[in-house]
C-alpha atoms as a PDB file:
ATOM      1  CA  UNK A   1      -1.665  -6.731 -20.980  1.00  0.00           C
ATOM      2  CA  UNK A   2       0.081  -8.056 -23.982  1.00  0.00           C
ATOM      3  CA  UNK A   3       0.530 -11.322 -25.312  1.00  0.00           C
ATOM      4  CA  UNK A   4      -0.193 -12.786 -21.299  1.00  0.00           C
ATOM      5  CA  UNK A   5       2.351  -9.950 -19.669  1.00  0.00           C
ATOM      6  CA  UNK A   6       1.109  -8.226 -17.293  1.00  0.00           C
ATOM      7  CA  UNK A   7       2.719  -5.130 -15.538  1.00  0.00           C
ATOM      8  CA  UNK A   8       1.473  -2.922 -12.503  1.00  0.00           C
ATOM      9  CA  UNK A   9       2.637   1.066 -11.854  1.00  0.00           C
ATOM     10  CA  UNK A  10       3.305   1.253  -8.235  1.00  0.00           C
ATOM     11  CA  UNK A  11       1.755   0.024  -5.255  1.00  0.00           C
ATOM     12  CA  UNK A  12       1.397   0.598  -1.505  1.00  0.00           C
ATOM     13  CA  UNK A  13       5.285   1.426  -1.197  1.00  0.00           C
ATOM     14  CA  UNK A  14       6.434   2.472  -4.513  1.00  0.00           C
ATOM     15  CA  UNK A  15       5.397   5.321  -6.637  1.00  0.00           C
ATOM     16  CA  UNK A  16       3.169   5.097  -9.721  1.00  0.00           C
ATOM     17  CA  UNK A  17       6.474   5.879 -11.566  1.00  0.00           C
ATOM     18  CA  UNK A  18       7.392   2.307 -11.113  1.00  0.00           C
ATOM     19  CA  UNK A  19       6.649  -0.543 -13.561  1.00  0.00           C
ATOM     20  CA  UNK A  20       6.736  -3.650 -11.837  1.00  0.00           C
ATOM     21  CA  UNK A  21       7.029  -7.368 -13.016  1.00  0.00           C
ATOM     22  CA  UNK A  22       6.049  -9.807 -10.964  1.00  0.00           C
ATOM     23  CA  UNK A  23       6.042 -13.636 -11.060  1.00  0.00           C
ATOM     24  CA  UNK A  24       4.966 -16.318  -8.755  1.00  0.00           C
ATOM     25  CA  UNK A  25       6.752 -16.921  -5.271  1.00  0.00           C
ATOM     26  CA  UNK A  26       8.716 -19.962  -3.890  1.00  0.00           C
ATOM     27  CA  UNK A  27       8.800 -21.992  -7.311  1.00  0.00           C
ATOM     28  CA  UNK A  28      10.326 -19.045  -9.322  1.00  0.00           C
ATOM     29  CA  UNK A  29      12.850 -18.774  -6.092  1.00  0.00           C
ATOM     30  CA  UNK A  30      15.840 -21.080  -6.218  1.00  0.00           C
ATOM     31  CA  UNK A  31      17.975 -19.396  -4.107  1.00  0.00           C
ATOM     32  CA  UNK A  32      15.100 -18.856  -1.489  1.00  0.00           C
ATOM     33  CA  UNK A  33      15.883 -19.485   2.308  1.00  0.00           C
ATOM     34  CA  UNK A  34      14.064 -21.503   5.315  1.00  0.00           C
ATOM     35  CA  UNK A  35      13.444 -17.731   6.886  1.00  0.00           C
ATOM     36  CA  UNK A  36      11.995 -16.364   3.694  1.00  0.00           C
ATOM     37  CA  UNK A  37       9.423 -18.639   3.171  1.00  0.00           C
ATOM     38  CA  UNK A  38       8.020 -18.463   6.681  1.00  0.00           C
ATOM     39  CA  UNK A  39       7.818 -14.642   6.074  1.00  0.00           C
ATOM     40  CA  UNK A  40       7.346 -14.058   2.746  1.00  0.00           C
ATOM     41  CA  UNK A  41       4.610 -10.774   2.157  1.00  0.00           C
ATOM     42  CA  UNK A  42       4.654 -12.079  -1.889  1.00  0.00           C
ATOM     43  CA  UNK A  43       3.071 -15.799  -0.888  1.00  0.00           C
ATOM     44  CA  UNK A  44       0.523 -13.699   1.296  1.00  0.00           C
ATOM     45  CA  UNK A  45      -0.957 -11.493  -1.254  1.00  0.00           C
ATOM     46  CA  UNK A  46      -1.371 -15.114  -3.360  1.00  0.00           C
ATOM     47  CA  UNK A  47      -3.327 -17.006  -0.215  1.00  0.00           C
ATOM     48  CA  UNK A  48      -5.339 -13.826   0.223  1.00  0.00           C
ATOM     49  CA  UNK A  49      -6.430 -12.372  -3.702  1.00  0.00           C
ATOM     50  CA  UNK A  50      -5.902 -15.905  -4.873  1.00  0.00           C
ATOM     51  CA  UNK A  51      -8.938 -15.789  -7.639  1.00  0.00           C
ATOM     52  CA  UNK A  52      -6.865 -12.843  -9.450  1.00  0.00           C
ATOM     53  CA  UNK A  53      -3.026 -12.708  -8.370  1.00  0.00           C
ATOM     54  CA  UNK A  54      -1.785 -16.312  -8.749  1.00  0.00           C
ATOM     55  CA  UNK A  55      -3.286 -16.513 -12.180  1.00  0.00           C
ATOM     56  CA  UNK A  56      -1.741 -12.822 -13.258  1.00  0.00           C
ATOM     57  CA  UNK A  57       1.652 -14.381 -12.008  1.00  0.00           C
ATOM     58  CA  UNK A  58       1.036 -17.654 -13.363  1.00  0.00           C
ATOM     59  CA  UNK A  59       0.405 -15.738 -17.071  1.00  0.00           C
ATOM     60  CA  UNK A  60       3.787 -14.075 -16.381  1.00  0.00           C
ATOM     61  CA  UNK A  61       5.743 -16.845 -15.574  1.00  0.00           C
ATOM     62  CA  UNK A  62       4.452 -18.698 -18.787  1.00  0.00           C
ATOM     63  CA  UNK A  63       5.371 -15.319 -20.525  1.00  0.00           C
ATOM     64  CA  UNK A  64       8.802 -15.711 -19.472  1.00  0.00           C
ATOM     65  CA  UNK A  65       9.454 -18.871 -21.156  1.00  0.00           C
ATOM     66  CA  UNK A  66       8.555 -17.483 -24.880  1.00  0.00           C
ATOM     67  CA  UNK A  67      10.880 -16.072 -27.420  1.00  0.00           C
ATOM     68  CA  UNK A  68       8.951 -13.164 -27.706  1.00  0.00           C
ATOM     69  CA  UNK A  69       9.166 -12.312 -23.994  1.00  0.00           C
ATOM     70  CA  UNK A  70      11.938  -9.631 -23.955  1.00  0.00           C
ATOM     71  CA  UNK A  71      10.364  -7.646 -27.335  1.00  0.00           C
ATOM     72  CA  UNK A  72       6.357  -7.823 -24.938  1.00  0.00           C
ATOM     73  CA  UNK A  73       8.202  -6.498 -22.112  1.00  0.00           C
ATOM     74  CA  UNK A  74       9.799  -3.711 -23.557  1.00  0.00           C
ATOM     75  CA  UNK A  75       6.272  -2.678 -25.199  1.00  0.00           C
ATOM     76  CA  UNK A  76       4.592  -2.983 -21.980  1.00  0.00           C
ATOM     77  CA  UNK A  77       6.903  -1.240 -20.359  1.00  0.00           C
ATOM     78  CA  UNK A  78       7.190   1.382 -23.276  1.00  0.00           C
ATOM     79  CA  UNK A  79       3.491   1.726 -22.977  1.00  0.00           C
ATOM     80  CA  UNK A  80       3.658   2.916 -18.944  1.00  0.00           C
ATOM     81  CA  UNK A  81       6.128   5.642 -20.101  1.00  0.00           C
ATOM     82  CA  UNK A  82       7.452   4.655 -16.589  1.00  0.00           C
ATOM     83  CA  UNK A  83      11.408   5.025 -16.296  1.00  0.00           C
ATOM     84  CA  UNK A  84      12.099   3.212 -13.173  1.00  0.00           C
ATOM     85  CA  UNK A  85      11.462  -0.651 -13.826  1.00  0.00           C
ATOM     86  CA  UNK A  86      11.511  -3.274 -10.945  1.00  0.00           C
ATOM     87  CA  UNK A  87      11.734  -6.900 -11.597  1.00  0.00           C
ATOM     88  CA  UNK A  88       9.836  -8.976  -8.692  1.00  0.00           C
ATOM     89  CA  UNK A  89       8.240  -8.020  -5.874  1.00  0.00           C
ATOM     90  CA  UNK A  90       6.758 -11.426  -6.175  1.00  0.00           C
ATOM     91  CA  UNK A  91       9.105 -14.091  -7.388  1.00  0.00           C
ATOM     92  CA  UNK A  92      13.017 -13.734  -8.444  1.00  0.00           C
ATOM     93  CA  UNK A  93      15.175 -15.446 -11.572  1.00  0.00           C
ATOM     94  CA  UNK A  94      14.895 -18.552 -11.719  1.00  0.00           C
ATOM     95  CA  UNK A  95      17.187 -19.446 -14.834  1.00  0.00           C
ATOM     96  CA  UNK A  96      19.763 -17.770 -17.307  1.00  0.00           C
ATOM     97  CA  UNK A  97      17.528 -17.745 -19.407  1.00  0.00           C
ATOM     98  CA  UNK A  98      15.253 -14.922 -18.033  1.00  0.00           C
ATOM     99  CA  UNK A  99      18.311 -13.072 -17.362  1.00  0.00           C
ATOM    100  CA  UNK A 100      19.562 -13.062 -20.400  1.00  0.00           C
ATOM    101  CA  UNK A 101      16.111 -11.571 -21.550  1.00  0.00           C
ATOM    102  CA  UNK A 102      16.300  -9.042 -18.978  1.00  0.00           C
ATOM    103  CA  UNK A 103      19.297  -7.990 -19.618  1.00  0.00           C
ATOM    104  CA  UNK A 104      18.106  -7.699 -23.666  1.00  0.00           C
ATOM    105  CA  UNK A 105      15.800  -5.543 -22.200  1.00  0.00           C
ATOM    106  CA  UNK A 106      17.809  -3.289 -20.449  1.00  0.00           C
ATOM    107  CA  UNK A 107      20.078  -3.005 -23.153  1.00  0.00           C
ATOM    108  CA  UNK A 108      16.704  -1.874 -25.544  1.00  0.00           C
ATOM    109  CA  UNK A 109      15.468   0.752 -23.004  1.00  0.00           C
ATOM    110  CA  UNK A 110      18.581   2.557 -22.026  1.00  0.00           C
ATOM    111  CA  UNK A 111      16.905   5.211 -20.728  1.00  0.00           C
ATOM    112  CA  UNK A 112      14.925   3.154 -18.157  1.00  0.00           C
ATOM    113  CA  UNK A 113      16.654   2.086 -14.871  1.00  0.00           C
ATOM    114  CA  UNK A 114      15.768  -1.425 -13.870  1.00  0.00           C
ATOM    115  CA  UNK A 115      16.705  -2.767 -10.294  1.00  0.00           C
ATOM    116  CA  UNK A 116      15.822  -6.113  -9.121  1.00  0.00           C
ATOM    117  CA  UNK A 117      16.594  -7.936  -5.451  1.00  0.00           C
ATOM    118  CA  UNK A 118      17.325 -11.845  -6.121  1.00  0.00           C
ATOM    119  CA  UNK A 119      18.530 -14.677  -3.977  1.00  0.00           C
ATOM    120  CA  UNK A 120      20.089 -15.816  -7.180  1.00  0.00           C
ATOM    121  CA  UNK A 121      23.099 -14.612  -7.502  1.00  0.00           C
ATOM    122  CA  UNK A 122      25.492 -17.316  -6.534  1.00  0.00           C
ATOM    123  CA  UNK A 123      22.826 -19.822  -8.553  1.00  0.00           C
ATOM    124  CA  UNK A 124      23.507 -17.876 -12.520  1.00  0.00           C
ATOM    125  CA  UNK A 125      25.837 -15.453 -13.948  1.00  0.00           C
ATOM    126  CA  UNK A 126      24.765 -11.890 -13.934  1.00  0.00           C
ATOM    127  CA  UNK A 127      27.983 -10.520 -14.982  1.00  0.00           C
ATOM    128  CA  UNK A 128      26.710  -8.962 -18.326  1.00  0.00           C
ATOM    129  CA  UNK A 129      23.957  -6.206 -16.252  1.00  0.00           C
ATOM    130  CA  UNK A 130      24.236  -3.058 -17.866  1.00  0.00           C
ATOM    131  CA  UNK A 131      24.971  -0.150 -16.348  1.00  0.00           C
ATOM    132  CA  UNK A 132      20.959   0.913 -15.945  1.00  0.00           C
ATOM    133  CA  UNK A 133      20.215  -2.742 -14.164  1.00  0.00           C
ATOM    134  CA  UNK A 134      20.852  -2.672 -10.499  1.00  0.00           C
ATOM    135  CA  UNK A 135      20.483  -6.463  -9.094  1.00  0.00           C
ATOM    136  CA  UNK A 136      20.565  -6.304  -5.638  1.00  0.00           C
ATOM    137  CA  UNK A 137      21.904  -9.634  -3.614  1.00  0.00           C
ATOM    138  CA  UNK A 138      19.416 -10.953  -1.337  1.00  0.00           C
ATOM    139  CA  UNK A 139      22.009 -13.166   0.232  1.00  0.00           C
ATOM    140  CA  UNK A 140      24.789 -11.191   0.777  1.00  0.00           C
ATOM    141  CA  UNK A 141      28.037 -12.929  -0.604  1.00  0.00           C
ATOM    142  CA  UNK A 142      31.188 -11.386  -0.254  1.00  0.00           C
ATOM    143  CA  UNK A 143      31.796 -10.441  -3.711  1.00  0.00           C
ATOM    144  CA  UNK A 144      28.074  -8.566  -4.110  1.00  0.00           C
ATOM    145  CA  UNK A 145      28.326  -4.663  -4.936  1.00  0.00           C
ATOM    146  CA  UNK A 146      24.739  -4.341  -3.562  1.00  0.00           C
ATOM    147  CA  UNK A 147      23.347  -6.063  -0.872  1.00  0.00           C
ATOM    148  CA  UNK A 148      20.353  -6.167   0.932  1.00  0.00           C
ATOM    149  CA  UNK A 149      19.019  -7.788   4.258  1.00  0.00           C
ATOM    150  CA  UNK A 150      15.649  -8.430   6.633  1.00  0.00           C
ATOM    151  CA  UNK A 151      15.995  -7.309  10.131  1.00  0.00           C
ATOM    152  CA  UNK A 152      14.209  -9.776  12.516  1.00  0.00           C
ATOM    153  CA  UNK A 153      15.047  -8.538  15.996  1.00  0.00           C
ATOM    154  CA  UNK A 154      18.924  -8.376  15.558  1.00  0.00           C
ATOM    155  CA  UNK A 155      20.278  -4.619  15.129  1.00  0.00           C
ATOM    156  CA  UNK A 156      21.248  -3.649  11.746  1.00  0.00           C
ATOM    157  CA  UNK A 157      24.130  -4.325  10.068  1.00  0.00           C
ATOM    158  CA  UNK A 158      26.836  -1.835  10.386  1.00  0.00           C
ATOM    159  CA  UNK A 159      27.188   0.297   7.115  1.00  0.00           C
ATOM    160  CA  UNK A 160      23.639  -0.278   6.114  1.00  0.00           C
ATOM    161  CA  UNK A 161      20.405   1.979   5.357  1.00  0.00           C
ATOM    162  CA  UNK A 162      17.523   1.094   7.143  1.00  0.00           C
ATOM    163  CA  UNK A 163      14.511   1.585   4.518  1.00  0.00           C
ATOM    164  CA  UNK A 164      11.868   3.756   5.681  1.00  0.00           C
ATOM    165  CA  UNK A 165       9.330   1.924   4.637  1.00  0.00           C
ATOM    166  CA  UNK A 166       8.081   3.335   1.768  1.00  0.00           C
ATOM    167  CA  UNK A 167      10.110   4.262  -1.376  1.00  0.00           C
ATOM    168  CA  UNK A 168       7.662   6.914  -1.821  1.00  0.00           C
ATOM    169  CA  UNK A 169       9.581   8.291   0.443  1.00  0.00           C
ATOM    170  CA  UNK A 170      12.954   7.264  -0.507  1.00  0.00           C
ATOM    171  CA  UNK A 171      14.927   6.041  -3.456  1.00  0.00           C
ATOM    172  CA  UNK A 172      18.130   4.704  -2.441  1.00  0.00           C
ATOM    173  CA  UNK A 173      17.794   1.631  -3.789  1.00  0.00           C
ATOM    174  CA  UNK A 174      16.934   2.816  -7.569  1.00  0.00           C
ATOM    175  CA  UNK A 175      18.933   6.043  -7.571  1.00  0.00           C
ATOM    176  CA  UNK A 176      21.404   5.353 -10.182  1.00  0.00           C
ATOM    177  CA  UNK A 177      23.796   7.607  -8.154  1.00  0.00           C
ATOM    178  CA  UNK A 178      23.554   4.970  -5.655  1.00  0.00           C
ATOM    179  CA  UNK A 179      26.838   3.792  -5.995  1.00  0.00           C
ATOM    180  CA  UNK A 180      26.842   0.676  -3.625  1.00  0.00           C
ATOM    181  CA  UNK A 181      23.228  -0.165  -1.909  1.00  0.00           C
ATOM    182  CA  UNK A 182      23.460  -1.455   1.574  1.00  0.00           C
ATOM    183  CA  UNK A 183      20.095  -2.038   2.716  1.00  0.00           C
ATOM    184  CA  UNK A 184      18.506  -3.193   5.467  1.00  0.00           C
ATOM    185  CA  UNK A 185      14.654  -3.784   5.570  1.00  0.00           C
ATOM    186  CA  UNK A 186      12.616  -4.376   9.015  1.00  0.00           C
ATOM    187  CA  UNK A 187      10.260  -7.664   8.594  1.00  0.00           C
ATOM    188  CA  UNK A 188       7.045  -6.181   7.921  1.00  0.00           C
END
């Protein structure tokens, strides 16, 4: 932890290899949807490790709105030696602001690949990712290079990869020779 920053290497799904920032769900999520909320797996690690996740999100999100945020995240992530980084598997952008922080940091570790799924991009401008920040659309608009989508019961859409499960497994999503992710996640 530094400075109130907290990072995690992996977790059930993705491999030790991968630093992840998280922050709160729903009130870091302006773009977020009727559909999301009723199934979102982030809000039900809060209600169920309440005493310790919520608070380690909380920290982050307070993190976020410091000057000093980008320069702690790229020591924290400098310190995991990690070189796959993924922003949020809790909580998404919630201002310019933070993007424009995590796109300083991207442009500092040049040798890390960052990927990120938001429901924000129609909310802020994320026209200045560099080339090793993937930010996958959430919501699918038309003019989105990467999408990604939930399968309820409905088939998947046509041109899309249906995630195993576990990027353990597989890493389409954060292969940088992923040229254009289509995704397509069953609700779990």
């Amino acid at each position: 932890m530094i400075k109130d920053l907290t990072v995690s290497k992996g977790n059930s799904k993705l491999p030790e290899t991968t630093t992840i920032f998280n922050l709160p769900c729903f009130i870091t999520c302006p773009g977020k949807t009727k559909e999301c909320m009723v199934d979102c797996y982030a809000r039900k690690a809060e209600i169920q490790y309440h005493k310790t996740v919520l608070p380690c999100r909380m920290r982050n999100l307070a993190s976020t709105k410091k000057t000093s945020f980008a320069d702690n995240l790229v020591i924290a992530i400098q310190k995991t030696k990690n070189t796959t980084f993924r922003y949020f598997e809790s909580g998404d952008f919630y201002s310019q602001d933070l993007i424009d922080k995590s796109i300083k940091v991207a442009n500092i570790l040049p040798d890390v690949f960052f990927y990120a799924y938001t429901k924000s991009m129609h909310i802020f401008n994320f026209s200045n990712i560099p080339g090793n920040f993937r930010v996958i659309d959430s919501l699918n608009h038309k003019n989105s290079k990467h999408k990604a989508v939930v399968i309820r019961n409905e088939t998947k859409p046509k041109g899309f990869f249906v995630c195993p499960g576990s990027c353990k497994k597989c890493n389409y999503c954060f292969n940088p020779e992923t040229k254009n992710v289509l995704v397509a996640f069953p609700l779990h």
